[in-house]
PDB file of N, CA and C in Angstrom:
ATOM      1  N   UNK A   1    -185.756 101.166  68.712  1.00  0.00           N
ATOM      2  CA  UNK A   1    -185.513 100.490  67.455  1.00  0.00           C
ATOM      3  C   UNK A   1    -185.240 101.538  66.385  1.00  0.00           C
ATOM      4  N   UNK A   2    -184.171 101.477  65.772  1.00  0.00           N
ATOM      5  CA  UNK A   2    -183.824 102.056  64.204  1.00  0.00           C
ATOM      6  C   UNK A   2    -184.486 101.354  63.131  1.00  0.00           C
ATOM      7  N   UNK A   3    -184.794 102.247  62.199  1.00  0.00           N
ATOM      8  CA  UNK A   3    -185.442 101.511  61.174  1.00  0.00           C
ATOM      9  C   UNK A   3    -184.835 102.966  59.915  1.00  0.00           C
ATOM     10  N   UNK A   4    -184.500 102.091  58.915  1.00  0.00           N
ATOM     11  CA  UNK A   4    -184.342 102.319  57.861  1.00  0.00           C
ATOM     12  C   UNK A   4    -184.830 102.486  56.025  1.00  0.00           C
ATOM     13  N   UNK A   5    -185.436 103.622  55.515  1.00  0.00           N
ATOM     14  CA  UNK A   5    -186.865 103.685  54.943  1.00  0.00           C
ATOM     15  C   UNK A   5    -185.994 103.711  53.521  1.00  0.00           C
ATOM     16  N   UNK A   6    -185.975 102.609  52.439  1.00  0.00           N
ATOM     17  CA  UNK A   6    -185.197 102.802  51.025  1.00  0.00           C
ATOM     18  C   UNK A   6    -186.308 103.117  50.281  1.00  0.00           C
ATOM     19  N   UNK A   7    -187.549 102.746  50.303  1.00  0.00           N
ATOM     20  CA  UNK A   7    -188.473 103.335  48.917  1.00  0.00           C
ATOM     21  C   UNK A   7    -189.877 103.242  49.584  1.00  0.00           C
ATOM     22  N   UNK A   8    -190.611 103.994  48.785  1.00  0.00           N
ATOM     23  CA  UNK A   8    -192.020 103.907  49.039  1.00  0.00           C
ATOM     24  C   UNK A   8    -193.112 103.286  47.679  1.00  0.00           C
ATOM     25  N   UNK A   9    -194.329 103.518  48.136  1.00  0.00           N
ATOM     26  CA  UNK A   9    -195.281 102.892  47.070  1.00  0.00           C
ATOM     27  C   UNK A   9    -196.101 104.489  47.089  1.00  0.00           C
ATOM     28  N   UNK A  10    -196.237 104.699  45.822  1.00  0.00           N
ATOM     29  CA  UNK A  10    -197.726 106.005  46.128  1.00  0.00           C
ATOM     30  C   UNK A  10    -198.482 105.237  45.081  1.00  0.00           C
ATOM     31  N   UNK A  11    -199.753 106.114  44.931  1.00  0.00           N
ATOM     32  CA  UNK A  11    -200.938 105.900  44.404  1.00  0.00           C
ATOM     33  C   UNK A  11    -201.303 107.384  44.010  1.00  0.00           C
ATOM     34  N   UNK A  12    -201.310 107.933  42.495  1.00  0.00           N
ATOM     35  CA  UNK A  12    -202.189 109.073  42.152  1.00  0.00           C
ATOM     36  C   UNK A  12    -200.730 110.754  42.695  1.00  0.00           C
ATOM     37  N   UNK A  13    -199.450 110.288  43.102  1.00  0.00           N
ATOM     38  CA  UNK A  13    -198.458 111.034  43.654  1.00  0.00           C
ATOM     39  C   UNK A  13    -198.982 111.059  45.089  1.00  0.00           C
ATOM     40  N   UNK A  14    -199.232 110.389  45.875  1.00  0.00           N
ATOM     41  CA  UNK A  14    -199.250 110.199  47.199  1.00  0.00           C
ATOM     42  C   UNK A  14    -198.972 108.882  48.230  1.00  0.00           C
ATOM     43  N   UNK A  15    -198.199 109.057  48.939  1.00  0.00           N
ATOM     44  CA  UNK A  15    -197.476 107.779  49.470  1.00  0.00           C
ATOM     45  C   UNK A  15    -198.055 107.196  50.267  1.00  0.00           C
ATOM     46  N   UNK A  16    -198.480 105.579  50.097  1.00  0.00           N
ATOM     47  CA  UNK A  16    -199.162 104.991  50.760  1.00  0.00           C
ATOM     48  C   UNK A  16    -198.982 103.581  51.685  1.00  0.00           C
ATOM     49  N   UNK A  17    -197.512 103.840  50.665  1.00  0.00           N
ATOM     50  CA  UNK A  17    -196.684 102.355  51.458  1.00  0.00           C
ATOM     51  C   UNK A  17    -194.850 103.116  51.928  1.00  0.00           C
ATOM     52  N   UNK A  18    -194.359 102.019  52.785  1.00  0.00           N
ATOM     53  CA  UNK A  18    -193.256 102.085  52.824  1.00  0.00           C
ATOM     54  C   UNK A  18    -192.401 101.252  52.696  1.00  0.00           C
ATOM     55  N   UNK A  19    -191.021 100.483  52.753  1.00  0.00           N
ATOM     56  CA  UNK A  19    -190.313  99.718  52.685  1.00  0.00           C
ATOM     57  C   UNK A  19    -188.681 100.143  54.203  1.00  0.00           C
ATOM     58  N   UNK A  20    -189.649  99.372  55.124  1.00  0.00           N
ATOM     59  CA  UNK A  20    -189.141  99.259  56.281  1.00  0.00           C
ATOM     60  C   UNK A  20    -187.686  98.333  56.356  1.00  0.00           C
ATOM     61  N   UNK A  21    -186.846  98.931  56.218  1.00  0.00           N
ATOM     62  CA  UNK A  21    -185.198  97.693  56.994  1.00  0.00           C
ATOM     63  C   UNK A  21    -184.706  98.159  58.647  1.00  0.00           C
ATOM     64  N   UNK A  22    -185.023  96.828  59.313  1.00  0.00           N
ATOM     65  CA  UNK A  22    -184.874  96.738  60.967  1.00  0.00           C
ATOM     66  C   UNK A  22    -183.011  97.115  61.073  1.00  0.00           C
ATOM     67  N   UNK A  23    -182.419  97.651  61.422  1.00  0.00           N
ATOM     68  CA  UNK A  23    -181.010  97.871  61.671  1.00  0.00           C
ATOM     69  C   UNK A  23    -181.006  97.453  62.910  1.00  0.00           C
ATOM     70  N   UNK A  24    -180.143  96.857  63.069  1.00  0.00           N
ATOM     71  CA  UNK A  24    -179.308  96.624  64.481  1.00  0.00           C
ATOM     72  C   UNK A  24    -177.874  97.054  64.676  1.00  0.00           C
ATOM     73  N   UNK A  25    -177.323  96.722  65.688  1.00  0.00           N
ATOM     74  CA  UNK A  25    -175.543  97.210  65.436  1.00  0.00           C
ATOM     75  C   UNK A  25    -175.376  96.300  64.552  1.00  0.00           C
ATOM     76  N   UNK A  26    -175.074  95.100  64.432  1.00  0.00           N
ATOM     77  CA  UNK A  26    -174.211  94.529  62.915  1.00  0.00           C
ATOM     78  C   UNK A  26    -175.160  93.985  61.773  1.00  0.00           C
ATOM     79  N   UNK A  27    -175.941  94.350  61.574  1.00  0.00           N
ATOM     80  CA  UNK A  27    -176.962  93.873  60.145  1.00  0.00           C
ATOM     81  C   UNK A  27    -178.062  94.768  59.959  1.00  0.00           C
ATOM     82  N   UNK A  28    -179.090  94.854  58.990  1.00  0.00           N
ATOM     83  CA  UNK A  28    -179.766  95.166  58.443  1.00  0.00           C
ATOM     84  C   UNK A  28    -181.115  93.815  57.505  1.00  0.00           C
ATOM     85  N   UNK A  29    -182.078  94.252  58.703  1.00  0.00           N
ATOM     86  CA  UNK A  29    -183.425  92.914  57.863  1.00  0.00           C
ATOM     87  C   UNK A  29    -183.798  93.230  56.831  1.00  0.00           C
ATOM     88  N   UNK A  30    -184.637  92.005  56.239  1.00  0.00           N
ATOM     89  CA  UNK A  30    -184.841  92.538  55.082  1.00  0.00           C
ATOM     90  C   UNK A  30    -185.950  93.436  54.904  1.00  0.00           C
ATOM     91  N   UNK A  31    -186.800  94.189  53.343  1.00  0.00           N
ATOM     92  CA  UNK A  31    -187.142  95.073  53.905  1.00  0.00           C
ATOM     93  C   UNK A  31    -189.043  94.485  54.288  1.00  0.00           C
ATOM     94  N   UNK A  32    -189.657  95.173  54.498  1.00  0.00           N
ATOM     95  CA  UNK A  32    -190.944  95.222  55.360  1.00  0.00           C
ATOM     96  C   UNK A  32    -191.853  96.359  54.825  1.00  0.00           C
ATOM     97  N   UNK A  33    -192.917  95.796  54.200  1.00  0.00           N
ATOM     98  CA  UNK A  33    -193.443  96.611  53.125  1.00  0.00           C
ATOM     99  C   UNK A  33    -194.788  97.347  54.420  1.00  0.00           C
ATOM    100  N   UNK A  34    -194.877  98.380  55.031  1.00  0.00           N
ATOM    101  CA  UNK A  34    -195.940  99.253  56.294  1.00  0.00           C
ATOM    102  C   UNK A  34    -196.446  99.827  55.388  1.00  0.00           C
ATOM    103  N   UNK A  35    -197.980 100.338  55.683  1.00  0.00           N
ATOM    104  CA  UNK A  35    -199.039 101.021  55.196  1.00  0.00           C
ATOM    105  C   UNK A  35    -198.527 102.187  56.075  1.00  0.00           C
ATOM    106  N   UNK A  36    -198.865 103.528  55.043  1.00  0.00           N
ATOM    107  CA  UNK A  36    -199.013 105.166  55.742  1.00  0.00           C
ATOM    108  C   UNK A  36    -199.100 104.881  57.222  1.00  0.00           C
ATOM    109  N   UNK A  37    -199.924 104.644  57.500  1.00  0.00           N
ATOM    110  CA  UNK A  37    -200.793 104.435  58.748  1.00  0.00           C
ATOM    111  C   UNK A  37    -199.952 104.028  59.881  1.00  0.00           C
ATOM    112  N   UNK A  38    -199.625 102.783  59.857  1.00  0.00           N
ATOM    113  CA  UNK A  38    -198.897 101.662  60.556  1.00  0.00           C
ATOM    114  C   UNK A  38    -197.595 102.770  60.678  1.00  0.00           C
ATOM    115  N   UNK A  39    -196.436 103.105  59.840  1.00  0.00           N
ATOM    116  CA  UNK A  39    -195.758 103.716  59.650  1.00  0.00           C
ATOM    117  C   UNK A  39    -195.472 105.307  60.399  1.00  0.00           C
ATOM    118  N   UNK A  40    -196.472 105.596  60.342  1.00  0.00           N
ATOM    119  CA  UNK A  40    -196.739 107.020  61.269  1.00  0.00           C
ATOM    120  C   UNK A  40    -196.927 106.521  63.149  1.00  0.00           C
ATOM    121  N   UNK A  41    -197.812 105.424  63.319  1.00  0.00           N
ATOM    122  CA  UNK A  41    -197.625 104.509  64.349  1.00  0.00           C
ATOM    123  C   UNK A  41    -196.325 104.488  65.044  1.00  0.00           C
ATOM    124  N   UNK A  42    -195.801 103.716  64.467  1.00  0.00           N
ATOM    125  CA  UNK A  42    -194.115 103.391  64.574  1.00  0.00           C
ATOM    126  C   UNK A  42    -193.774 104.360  64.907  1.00  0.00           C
ATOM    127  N   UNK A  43    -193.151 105.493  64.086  1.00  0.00           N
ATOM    128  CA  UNK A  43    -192.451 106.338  64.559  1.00  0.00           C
ATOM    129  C   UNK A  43    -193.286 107.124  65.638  1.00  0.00           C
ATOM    130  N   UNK A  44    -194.307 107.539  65.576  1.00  0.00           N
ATOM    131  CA  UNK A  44    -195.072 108.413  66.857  1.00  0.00           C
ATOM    132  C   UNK A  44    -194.345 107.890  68.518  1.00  0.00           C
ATOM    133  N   UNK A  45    -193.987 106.404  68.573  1.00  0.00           N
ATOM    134  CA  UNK A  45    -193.432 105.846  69.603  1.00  0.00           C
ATOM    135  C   UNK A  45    -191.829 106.451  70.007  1.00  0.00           C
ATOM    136  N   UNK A  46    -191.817 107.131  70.810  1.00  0.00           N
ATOM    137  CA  UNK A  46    -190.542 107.690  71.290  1.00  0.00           C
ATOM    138  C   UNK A  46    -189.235 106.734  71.052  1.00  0.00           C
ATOM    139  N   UNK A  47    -189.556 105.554  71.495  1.00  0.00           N
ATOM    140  CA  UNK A  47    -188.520 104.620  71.230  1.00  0.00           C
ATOM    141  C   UNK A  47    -188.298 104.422  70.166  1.00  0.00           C
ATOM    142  N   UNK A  48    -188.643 104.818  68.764  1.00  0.00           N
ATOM    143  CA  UNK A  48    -188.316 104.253  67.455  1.00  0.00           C
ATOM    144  C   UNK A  48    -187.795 105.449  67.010  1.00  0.00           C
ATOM    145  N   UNK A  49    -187.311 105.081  65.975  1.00  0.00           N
ATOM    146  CA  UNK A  49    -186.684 106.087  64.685  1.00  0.00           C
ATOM    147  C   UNK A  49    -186.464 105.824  63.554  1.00  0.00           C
ATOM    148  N   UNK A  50    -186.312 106.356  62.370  1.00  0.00           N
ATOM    149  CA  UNK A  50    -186.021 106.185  61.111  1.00  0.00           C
ATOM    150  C   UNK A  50    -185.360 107.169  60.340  1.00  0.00           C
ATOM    151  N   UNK A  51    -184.150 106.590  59.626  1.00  0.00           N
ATOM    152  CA  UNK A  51    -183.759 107.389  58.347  1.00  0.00           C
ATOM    153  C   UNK A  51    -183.676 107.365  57.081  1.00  0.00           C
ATOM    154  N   UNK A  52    -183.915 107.538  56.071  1.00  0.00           N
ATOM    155  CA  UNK A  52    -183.561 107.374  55.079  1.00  0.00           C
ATOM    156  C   UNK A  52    -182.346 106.707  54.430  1.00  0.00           C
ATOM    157  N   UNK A  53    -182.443 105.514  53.488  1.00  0.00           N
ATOM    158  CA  UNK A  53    -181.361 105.020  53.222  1.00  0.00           C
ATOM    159  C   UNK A  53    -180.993 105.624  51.562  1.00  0.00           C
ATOM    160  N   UNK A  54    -180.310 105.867  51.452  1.00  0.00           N
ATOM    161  CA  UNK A  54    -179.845 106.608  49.958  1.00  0.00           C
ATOM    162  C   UNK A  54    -178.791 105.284  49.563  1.00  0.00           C
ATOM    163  N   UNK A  55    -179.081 105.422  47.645  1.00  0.00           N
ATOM    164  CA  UNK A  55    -178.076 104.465  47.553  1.00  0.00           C
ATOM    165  C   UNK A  55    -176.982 105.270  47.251  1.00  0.00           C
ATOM    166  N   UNK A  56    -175.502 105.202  47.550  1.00  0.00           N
ATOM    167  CA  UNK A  56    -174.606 105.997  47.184  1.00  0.00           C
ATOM    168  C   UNK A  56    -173.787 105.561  45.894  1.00  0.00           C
ATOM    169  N   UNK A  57    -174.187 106.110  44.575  1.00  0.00           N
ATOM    170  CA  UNK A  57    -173.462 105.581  43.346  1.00  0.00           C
ATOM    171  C   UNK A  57    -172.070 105.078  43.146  1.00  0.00           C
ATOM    172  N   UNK A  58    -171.466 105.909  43.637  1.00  0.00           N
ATOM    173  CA  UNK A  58    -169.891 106.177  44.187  1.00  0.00           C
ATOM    174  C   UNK A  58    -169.165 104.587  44.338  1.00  0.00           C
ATOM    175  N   UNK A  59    -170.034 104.368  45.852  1.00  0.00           N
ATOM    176  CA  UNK A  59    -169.637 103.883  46.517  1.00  0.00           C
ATOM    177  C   UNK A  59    -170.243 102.050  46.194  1.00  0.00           C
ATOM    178  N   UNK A  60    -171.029 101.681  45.536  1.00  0.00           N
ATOM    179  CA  UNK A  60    -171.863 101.032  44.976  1.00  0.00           C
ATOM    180  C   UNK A  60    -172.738 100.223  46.210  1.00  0.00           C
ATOM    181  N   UNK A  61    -173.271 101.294  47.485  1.00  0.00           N
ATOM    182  CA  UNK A  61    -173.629 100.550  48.517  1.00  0.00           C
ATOM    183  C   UNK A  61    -174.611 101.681  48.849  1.00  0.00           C
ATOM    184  N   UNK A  62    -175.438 101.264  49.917  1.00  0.00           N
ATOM    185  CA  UNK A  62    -176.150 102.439  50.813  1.00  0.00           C
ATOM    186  C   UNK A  62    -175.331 103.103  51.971  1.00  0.00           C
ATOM    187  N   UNK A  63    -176.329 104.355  52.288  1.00  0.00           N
ATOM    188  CA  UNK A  63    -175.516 105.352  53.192  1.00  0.00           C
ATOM    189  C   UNK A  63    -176.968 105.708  54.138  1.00  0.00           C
ATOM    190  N   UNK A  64    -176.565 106.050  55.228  1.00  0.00           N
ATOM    191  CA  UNK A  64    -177.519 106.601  56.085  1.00  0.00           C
ATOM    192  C   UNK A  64    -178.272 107.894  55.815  1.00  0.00           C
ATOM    193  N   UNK A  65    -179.242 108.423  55.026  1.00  0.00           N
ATOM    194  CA  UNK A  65    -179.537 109.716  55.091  1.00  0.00           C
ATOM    195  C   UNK A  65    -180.239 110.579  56.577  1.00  0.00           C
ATOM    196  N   UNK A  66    -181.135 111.247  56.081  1.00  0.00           N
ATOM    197  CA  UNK A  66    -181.808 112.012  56.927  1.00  0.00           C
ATOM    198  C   UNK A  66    -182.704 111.314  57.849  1.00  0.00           C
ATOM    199  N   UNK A  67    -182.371 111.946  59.534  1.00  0.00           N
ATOM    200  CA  UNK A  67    -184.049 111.408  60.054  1.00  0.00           C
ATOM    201  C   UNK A  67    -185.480 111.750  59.238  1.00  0.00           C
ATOM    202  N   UNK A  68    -186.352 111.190  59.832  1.00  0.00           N
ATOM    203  CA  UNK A  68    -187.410 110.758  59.373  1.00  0.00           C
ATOM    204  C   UNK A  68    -188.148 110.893  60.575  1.00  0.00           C
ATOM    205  N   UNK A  69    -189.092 111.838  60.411  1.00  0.00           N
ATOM    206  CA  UNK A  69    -190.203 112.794  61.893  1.00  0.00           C
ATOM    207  C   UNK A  69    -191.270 112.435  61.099  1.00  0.00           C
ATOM    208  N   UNK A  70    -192.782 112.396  61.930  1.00  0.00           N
ATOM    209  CA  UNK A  70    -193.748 112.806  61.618  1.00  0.00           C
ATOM    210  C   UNK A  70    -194.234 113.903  62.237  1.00  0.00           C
ATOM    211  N   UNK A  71    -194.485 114.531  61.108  1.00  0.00           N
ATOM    212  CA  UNK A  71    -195.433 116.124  60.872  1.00  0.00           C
ATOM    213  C   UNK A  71    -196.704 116.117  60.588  1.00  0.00           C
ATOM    214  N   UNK A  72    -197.785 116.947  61.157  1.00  0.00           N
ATOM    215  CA  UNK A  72    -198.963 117.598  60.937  1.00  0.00           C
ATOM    216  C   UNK A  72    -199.086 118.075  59.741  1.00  0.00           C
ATOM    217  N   UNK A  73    -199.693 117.933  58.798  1.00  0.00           N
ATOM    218  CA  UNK A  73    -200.272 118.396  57.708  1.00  0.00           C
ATOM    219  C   UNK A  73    -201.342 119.533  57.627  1.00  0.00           C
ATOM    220  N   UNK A  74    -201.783 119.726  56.562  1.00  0.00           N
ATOM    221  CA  UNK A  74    -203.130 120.188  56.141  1.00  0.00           C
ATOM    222  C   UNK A  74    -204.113 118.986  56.172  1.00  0.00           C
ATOM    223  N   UNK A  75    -203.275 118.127  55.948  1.00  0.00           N
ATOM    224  CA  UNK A  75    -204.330 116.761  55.274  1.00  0.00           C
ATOM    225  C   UNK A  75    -203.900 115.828  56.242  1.00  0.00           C
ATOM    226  N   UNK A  76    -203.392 116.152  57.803  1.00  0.00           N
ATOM    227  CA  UNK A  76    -203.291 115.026  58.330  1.00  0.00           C
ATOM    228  C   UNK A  76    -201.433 114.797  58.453  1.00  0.00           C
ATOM    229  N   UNK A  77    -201.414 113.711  59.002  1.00  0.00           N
ATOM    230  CA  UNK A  77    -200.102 113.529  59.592  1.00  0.00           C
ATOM    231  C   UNK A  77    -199.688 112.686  58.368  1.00  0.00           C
ATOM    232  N   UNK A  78    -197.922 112.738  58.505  1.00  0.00           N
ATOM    233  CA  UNK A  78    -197.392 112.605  57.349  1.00  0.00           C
ATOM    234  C   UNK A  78    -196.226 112.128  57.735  1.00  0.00           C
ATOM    235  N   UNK A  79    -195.020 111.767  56.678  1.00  0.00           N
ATOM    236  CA  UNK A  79    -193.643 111.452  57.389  1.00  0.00           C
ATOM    237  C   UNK A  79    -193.118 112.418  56.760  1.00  0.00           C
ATOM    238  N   UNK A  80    -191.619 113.096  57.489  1.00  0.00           N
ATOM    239  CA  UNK A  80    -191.207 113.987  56.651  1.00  0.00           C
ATOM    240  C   UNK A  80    -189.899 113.868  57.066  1.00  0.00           C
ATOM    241  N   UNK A  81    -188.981 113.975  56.172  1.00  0.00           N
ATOM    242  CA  UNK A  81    -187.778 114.089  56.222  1.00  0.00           C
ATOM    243  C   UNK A  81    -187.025 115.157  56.487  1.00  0.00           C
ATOM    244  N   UNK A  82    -185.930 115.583  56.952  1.00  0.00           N
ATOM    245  CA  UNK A  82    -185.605 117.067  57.318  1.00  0.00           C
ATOM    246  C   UNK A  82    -185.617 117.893  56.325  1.00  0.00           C
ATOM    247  N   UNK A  83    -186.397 119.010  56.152  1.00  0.00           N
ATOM    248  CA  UNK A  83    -186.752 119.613  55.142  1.00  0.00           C
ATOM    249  C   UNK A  83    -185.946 121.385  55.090  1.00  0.00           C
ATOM    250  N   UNK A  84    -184.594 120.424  54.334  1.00  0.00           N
ATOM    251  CA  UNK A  84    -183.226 121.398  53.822  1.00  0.00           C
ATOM    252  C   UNK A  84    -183.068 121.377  52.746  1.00  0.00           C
ATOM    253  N   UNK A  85    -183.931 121.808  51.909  1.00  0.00           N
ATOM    254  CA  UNK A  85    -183.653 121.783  50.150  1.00  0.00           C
ATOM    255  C   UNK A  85    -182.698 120.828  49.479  1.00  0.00           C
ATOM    256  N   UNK A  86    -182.238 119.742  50.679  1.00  0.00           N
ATOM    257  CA  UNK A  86    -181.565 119.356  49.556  1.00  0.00           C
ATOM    258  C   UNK A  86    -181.949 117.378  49.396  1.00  0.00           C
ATOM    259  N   UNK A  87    -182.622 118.433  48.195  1.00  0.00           N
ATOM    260  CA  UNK A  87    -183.354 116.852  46.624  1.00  0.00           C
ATOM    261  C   UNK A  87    -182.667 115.345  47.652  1.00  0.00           C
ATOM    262  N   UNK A  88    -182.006 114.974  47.258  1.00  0.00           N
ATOM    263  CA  UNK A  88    -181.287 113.503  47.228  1.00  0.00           C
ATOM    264  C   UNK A  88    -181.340 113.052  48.788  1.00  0.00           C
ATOM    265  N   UNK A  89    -181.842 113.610  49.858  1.00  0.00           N
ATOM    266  CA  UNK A  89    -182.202 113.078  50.962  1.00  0.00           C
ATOM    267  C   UNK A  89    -183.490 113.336  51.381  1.00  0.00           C
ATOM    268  N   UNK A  90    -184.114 113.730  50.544  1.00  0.00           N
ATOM    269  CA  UNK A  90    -185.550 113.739  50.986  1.00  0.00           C
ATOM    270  C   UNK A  90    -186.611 111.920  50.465  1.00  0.00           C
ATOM    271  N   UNK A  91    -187.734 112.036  51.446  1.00  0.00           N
ATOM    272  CA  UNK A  91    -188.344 110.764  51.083  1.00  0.00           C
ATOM    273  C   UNK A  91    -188.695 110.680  49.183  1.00  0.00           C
ATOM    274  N   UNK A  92    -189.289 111.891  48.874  1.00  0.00           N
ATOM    275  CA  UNK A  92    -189.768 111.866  47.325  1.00  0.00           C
ATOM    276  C   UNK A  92    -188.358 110.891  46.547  1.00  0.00           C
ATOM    277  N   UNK A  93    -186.755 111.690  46.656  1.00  0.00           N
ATOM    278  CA  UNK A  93    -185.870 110.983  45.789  1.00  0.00           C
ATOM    279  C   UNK A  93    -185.997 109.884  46.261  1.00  0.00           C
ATOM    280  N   UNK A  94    -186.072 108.896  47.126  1.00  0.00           N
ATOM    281  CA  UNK A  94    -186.130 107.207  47.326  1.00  0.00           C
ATOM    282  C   UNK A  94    -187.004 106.892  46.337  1.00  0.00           C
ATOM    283  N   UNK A  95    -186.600 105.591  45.727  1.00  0.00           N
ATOM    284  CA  UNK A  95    -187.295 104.984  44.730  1.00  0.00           C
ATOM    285  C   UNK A  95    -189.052 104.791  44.882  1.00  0.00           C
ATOM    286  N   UNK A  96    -189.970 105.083  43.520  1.00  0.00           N
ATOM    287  CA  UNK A  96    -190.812 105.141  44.256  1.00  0.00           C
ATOM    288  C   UNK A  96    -191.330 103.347  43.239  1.00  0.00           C
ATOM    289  N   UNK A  97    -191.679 102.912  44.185  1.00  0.00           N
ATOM    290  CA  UNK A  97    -192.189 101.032  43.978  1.00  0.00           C
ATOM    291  C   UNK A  97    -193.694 101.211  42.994  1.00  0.00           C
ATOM    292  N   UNK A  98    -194.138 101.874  42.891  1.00  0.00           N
ATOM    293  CA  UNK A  98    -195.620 101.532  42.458  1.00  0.00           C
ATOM    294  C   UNK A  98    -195.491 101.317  40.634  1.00  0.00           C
ATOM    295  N   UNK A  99    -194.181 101.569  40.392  1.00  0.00           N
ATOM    296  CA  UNK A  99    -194.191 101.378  39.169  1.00  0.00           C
ATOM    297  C   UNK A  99    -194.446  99.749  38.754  1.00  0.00           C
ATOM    298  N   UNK A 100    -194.118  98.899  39.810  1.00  0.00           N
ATOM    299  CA  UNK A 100    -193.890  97.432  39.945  1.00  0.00           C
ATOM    300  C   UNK A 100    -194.875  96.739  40.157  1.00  0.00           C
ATOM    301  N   UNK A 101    -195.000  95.890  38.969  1.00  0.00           N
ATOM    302  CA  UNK A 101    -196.222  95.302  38.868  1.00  0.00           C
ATOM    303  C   UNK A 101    -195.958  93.572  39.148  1.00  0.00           C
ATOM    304  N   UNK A 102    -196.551  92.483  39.264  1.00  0.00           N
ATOM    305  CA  UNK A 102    -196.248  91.296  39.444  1.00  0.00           C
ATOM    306  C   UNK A 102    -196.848  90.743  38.547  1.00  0.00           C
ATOM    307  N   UNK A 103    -195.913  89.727  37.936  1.00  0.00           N
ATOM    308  CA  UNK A 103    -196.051  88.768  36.889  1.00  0.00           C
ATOM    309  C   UNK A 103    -196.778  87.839  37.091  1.00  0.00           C
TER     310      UNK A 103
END
């Protein structure tokens, strides 16, 4: 299974949620809000994967970014995106949700 990661939730600058979209060959579900936890799960399974979805301004649509591995920490396992200096495909630039509060 592909899965596709557009934003996260943190708490305090640390990410605690994600926003999961299921890809198939012709569509994209909607998205699927996973805890850290659950999320590191998922991908640990050989059969799964994830990339980053970037929105592309340009183009006024999304684009496929970077895989999406989990890594060993200091503090524990983590998700990490391919880590090539470059800003706009890493997980941090995806929107981060916690600003969003409910009415």
């Amino acid at each position: 299974m592909s899965d596709l990661i557009k934003c996260y939730w943190s708490k305090n600058g640390v990410i605690t949620h994600y926003a999961f979209h299921e890809k198939s060959n012709d569509s994209v579900s909607f998205a699927k809000k996973v805890d850290k936890r659950y999320a590191i799960q998922l991908l640990e399974n050989p059969n799964n994967s994830a990339f980053t979805w970037i929105l592309n301004y340009n183009l006024c649509g999304w684009k496929i970014g970077e895989e999406v591995k989990v890594v060993n920490g200091d503090s524990g396992k983590y998700l990490r995106s391919n880590p090539d200096k470059t800003e706009t495909n890493n997980l941090e630039h995806l929107i981060d949700y916690d600003w969003l509060r409910y009415l």
